[in-house]
C-alpha atoms as a PDB file:
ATOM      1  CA  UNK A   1       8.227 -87.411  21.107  1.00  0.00           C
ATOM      2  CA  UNK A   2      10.926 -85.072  22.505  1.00  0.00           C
ATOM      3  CA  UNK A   3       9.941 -85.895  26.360  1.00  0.00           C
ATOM      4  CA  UNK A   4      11.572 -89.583  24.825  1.00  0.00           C
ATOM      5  CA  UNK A   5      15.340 -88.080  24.897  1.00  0.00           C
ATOM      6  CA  UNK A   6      15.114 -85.009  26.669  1.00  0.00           C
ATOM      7  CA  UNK A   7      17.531 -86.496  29.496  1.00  0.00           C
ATOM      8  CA  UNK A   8      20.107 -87.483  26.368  1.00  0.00           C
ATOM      9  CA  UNK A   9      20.406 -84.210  24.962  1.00  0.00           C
ATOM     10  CA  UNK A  10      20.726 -83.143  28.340  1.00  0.00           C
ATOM     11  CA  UNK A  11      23.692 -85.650  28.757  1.00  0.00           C
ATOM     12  CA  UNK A  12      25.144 -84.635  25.704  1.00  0.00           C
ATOM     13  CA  UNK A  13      24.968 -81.004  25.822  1.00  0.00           C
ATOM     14  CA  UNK A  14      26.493 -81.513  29.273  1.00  0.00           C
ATOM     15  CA  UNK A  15      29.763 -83.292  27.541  1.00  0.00           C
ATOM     16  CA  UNK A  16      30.170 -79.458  25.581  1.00  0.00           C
ATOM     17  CA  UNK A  17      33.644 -78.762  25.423  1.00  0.00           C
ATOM     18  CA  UNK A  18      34.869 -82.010  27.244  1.00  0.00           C
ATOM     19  CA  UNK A  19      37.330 -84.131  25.848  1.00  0.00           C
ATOM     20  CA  UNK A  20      34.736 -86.401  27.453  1.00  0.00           C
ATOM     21  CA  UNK A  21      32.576 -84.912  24.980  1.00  0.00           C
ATOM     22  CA  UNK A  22      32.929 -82.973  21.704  1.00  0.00           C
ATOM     23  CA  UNK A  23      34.108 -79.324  20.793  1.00  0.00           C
ATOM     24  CA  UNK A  24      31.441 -76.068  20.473  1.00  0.00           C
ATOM     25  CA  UNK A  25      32.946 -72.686  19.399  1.00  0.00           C
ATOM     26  CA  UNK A  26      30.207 -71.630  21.491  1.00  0.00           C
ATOM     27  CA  UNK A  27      32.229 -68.450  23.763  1.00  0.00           C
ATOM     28  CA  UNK A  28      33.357 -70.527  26.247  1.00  0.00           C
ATOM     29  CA  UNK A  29      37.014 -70.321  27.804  1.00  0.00           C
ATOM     30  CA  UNK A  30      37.231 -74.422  27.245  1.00  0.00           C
ATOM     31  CA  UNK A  31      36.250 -74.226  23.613  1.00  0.00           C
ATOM     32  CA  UNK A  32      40.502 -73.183  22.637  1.00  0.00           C
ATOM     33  CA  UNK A  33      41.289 -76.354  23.220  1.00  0.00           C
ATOM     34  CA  UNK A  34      39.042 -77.660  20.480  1.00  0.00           C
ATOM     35  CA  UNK A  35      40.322 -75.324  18.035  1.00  0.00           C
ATOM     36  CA  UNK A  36      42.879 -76.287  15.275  1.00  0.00           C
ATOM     37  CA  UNK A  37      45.053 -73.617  13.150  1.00  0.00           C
ATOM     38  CA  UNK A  38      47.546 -73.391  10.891  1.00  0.00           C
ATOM     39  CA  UNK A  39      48.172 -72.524   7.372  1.00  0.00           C
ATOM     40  CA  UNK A  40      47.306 -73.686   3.930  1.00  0.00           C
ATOM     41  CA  UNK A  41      48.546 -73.390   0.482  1.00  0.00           C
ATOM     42  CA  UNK A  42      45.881 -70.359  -1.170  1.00  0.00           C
ATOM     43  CA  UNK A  43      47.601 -71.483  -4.589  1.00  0.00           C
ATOM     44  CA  UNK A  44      44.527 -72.328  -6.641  1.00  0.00           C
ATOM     45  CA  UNK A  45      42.285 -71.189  -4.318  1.00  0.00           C
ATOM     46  CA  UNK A  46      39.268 -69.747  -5.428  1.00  0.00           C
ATOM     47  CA  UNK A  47      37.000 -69.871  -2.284  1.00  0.00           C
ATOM     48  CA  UNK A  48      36.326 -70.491   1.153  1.00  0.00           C
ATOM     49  CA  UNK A  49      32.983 -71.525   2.347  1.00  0.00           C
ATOM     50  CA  UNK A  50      32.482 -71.563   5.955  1.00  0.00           C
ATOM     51  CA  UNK A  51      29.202 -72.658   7.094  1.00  0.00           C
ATOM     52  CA  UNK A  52      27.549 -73.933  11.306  1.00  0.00           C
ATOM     53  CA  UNK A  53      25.826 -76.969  11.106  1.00  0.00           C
ATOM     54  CA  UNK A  54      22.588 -75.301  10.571  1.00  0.00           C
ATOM     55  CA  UNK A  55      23.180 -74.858   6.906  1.00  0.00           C
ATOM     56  CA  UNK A  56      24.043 -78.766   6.594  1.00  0.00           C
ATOM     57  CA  UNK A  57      22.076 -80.439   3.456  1.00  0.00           C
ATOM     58  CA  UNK A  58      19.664 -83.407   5.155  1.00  0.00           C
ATOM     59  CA  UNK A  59      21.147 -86.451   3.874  1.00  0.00           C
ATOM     60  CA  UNK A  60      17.886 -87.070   2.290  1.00  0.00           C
ATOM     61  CA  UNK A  61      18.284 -84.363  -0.467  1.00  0.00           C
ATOM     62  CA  UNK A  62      22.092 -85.825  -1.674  1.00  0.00           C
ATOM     63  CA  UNK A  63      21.792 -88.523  -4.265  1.00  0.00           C
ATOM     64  CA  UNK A  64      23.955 -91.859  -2.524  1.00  0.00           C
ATOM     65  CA  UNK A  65      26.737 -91.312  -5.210  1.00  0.00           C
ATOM     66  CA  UNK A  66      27.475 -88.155  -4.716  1.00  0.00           C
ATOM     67  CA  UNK A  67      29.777 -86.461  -2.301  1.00  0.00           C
ATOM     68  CA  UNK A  68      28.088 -84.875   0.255  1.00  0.00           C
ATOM     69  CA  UNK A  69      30.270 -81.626   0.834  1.00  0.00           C
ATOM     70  CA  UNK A  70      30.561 -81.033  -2.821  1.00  0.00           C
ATOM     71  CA  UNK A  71      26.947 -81.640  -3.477  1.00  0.00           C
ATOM     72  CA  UNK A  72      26.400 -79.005  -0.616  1.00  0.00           C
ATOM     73  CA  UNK A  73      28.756 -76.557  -2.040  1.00  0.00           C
ATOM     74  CA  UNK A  74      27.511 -77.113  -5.167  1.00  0.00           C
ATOM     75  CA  UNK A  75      23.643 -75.987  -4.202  1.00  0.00           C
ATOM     76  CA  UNK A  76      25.673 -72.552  -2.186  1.00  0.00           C
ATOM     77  CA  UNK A  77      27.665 -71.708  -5.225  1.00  0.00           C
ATOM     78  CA  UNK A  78      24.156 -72.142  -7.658  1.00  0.00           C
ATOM     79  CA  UNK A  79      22.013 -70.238  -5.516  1.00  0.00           C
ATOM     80  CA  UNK A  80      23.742 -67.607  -3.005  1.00  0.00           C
ATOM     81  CA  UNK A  81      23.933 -68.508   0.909  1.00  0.00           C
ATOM     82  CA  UNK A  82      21.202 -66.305   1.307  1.00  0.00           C
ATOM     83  CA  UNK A  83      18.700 -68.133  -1.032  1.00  0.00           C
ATOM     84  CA  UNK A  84      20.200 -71.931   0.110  1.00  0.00           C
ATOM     85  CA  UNK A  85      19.634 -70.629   3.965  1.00  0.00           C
ATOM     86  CA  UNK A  86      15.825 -69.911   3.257  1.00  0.00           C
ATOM     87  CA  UNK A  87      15.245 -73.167   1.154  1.00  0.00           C
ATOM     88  CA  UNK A  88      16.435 -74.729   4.219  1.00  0.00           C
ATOM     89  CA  UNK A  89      14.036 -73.083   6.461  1.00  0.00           C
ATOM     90  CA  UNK A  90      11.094 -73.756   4.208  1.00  0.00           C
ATOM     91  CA  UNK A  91      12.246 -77.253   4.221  1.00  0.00           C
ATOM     92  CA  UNK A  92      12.431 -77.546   7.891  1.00  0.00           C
ATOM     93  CA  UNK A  93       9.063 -76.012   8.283  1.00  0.00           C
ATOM     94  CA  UNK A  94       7.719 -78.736   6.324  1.00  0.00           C
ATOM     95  CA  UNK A  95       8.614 -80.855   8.795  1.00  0.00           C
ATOM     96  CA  UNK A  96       8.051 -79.100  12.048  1.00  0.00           C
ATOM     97  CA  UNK A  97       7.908 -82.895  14.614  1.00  0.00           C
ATOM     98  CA  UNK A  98      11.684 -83.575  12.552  1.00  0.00           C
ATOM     99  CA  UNK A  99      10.433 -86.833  11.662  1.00  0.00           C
ATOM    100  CA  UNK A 100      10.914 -86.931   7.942  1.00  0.00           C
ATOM    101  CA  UNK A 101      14.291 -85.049   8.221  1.00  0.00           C
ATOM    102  CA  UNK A 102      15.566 -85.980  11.379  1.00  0.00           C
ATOM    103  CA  UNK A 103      16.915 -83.454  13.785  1.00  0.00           C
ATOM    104  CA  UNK A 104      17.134 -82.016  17.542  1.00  0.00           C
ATOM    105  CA  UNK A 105      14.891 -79.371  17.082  1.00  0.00           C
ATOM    106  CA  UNK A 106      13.214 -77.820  14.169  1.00  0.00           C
ATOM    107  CA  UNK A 107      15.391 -75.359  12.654  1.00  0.00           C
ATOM    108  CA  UNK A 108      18.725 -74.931  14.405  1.00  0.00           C
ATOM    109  CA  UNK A 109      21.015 -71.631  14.023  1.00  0.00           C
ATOM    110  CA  UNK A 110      22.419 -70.735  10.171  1.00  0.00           C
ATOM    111  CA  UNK A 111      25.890 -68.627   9.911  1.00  0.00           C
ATOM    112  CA  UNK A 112      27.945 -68.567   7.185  1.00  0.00           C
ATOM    113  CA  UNK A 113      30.507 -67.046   5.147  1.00  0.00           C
ATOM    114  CA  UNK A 114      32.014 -67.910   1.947  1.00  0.00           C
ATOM    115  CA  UNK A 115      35.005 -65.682   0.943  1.00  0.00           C
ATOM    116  CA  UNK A 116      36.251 -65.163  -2.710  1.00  0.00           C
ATOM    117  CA  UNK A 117      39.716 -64.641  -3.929  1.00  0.00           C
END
Protein backbone atom coordinates (compact mmCIF):
# COMPACT_ATOMS: atom_id res chain seq x y z
CA UNK A 1 0.00 0.00 0.00
CA UNK A 2 2.73 2.52 0.94
CA UNK A 3 4.91 1.73 -2.40
CA UNK A 4 1.31 3.64 -3.84
CA UNK A 5 2.56 7.26 -2.48
CA UNK A 6 5.95 6.81 -1.53
CA UNK A 7 7.06 9.44 -4.34
CA UNK A 8 4.22 12.00 -2.66
CA UNK A 9 5.49 11.95 0.69
CA UNK A 10 8.67 12.28 -0.86
CA UNK A 11 7.36 15.47 -2.69
CA UNK A 12 5.92 16.73 0.28
CA UNK A 13 8.51 16.23 2.79
CA UNK A 14 10.71 17.90 0.17
CA UNK A 15 8.36 21.26 0.37
CA UNK A 16 9.61 21.26 4.51
CA UNK A 17 10.12 24.65 5.43
CA UNK A 18 9.24 26.22 1.94
CA UNK A 19 6.86 28.82 1.60
CA UNK A 20 6.35 26.49 -1.36
CA UNK A 21 5.51 24.13 1.23
CA UNK A 22 4.50 24.20 4.92
CA UNK A 23 6.41 25.02 8.27
CA UNK A 24 8.32 22.06 10.59
CA UNK A 25 9.95 23.21 13.89
CA UNK A 26 12.08 20.46 12.96
CA UNK A 27 16.00 22.25 13.84
CA UNK A 28 16.40 23.64 10.73
CA UNK A 29 17.81 27.31 10.12
CA UNK A 30 14.58 27.88 7.59
CA UNK A 31 12.06 26.78 10.16
CA UNK A 32 12.25 30.88 11.95
CA UNK A 33 10.51 31.97 9.34
CA UNK A 34 7.54 29.77 10.11
CA UNK A 35 7.44 30.75 13.58
CA UNK A 36 4.89 33.30 15.03
CA UNK A 37 5.29 35.15 18.60
CA UNK A 38 3.92 37.55 20.54
CA UNK A 39 2.00 37.98 23.65
CA UNK A 40 -1.32 37.12 25.13
CA UNK A 41 -3.55 38.22 27.83
CA UNK A 42 -2.75 35.24 30.91
CA UNK A 43 -5.93 36.94 32.63
CA UNK A 44 -8.12 33.90 33.17
CA UNK A 45 -5.74 31.63 32.19
CA UNK A 46 -5.67 28.46 33.72
CA UNK A 47 -3.58 26.32 31.26
CA UNK A 48 -1.56 25.81 28.38
CA UNK A 49 -1.54 22.61 26.52
CA UNK A 50 1.01 22.23 23.95
CA UNK A 51 0.94 19.10 22.10
CA UNK A 52 3.03 17.70 18.12
CA UNK A 53 0.72 16.26 15.94
CA UNK A 54 1.36 12.87 17.22
CA UNK A 55 -0.96 13.30 20.13
CA UNK A 56 -3.85 14.50 17.62
CA UNK A 57 -7.35 12.60 18.42
CA UNK A 58 -8.27 10.52 14.90
CA UNK A 59 -11.24 12.23 13.74
CA UNK A 60 -12.95 9.00 14.11
CA UNK A 61 -13.05 9.06 17.99
CA UNK A 62 -14.77 12.94 18.11
CA UNK A 63 -18.52 12.81 17.94
CA UNK A 64 -19.48 15.32 14.53
CA UNK A 65 -20.93 17.96 17.03
CA UNK A 66 -18.36 18.42 19.01
CA UNK A 67 -15.36 20.63 18.75
CA UNK A 68 -12.48 18.89 17.98
CA UNK A 69 -9.73 20.78 20.09
CA UNK A 70 -11.95 20.90 23.07
CA UNK A 71 -12.98 17.34 22.78
CA UNK A 72 -9.12 16.65 22.64
CA UNK A 73 -8.36 18.73 25.58
CA UNK A 74 -11.05 17.44 27.24
CA UNK A 75 -9.73 13.52 27.04
CA UNK A 76 -5.82 15.29 28.29
CA UNK A 77 -7.35 17.10 31.17
CA UNK A 78 -9.54 13.57 32.23
CA UNK A 79 -6.77 11.33 31.93
CA UNK A 80 -3.07 12.89 32.23
CA UNK A 81 -0.86 13.29 28.89
CA UNK A 82 0.84 10.38 29.96
CA UNK A 83 -2.21 7.98 30.05
CA UNK A 84 -3.95 9.86 26.67
CA UNK A 85 -0.30 9.29 24.88
CA UNK A 86 -0.47 5.42 25.55
CA UNK A 87 -4.26 5.07 24.63
CA UNK A 88 -3.08 6.49 21.49
CA UNK A 89 -0.42 4.02 20.91
CA UNK A 90 -2.63 1.09 21.73
CA UNK A 91 -4.99 2.55 19.31
CA UNK A 92 -2.54 2.88 16.58
CA UNK A 93 -1.33 -0.60 17.12
CA UNK A 94 -4.68 -1.76 16.40
CA UNK A 95 -4.33 -0.59 13.25
CA UNK A 96 -0.79 -1.21 12.21
CA UNK A 97 -1.57 -0.93 7.70
CA UNK A 98 -3.38 2.83 8.97
CA UNK A 99 -6.32 1.85 7.14
CA UNK A 100 -9.05 2.22 9.69
CA UNK A 101 -7.42 5.42 11.14
CA UNK A 102 -5.73 6.87 8.40
CA UNK A 103 -2.19 8.06 8.66
CA UNK A 104 1.52 8.26 7.11
CA UNK A 105 2.93 5.78 9.13
CA UNK A 106 1.83 3.88 12.11
CA UNK A 107 2.53 5.77 15.11
CA UNK A 108 4.22 9.11 14.50
CA UNK A 109 6.32 11.07 17.32
CA UNK A 110 4.22 12.27 20.75
CA UNK A 111 5.63 15.53 22.75
CA UNK A 112 3.79 17.48 24.85
CA UNK A 113 3.47 19.83 27.58
CA UNK A 114 0.63 21.31 29.30
CA UNK A 115 1.56 24.05 31.86
CA UNK A 116 -0.66 25.13 34.87
CA UNK A 117 -1.04 28.49 36.38
Amino acid sequence: MREGVEDVLISIRQRSNTFAGYGVLNGENDAVEFTEFGKINRNGLKHLVMVTDGLFLPKEWVSEHDCYWESMIRKIFSKGLQVYANDLIELEATDPECVRYPRFKMSDDKSGVWITF
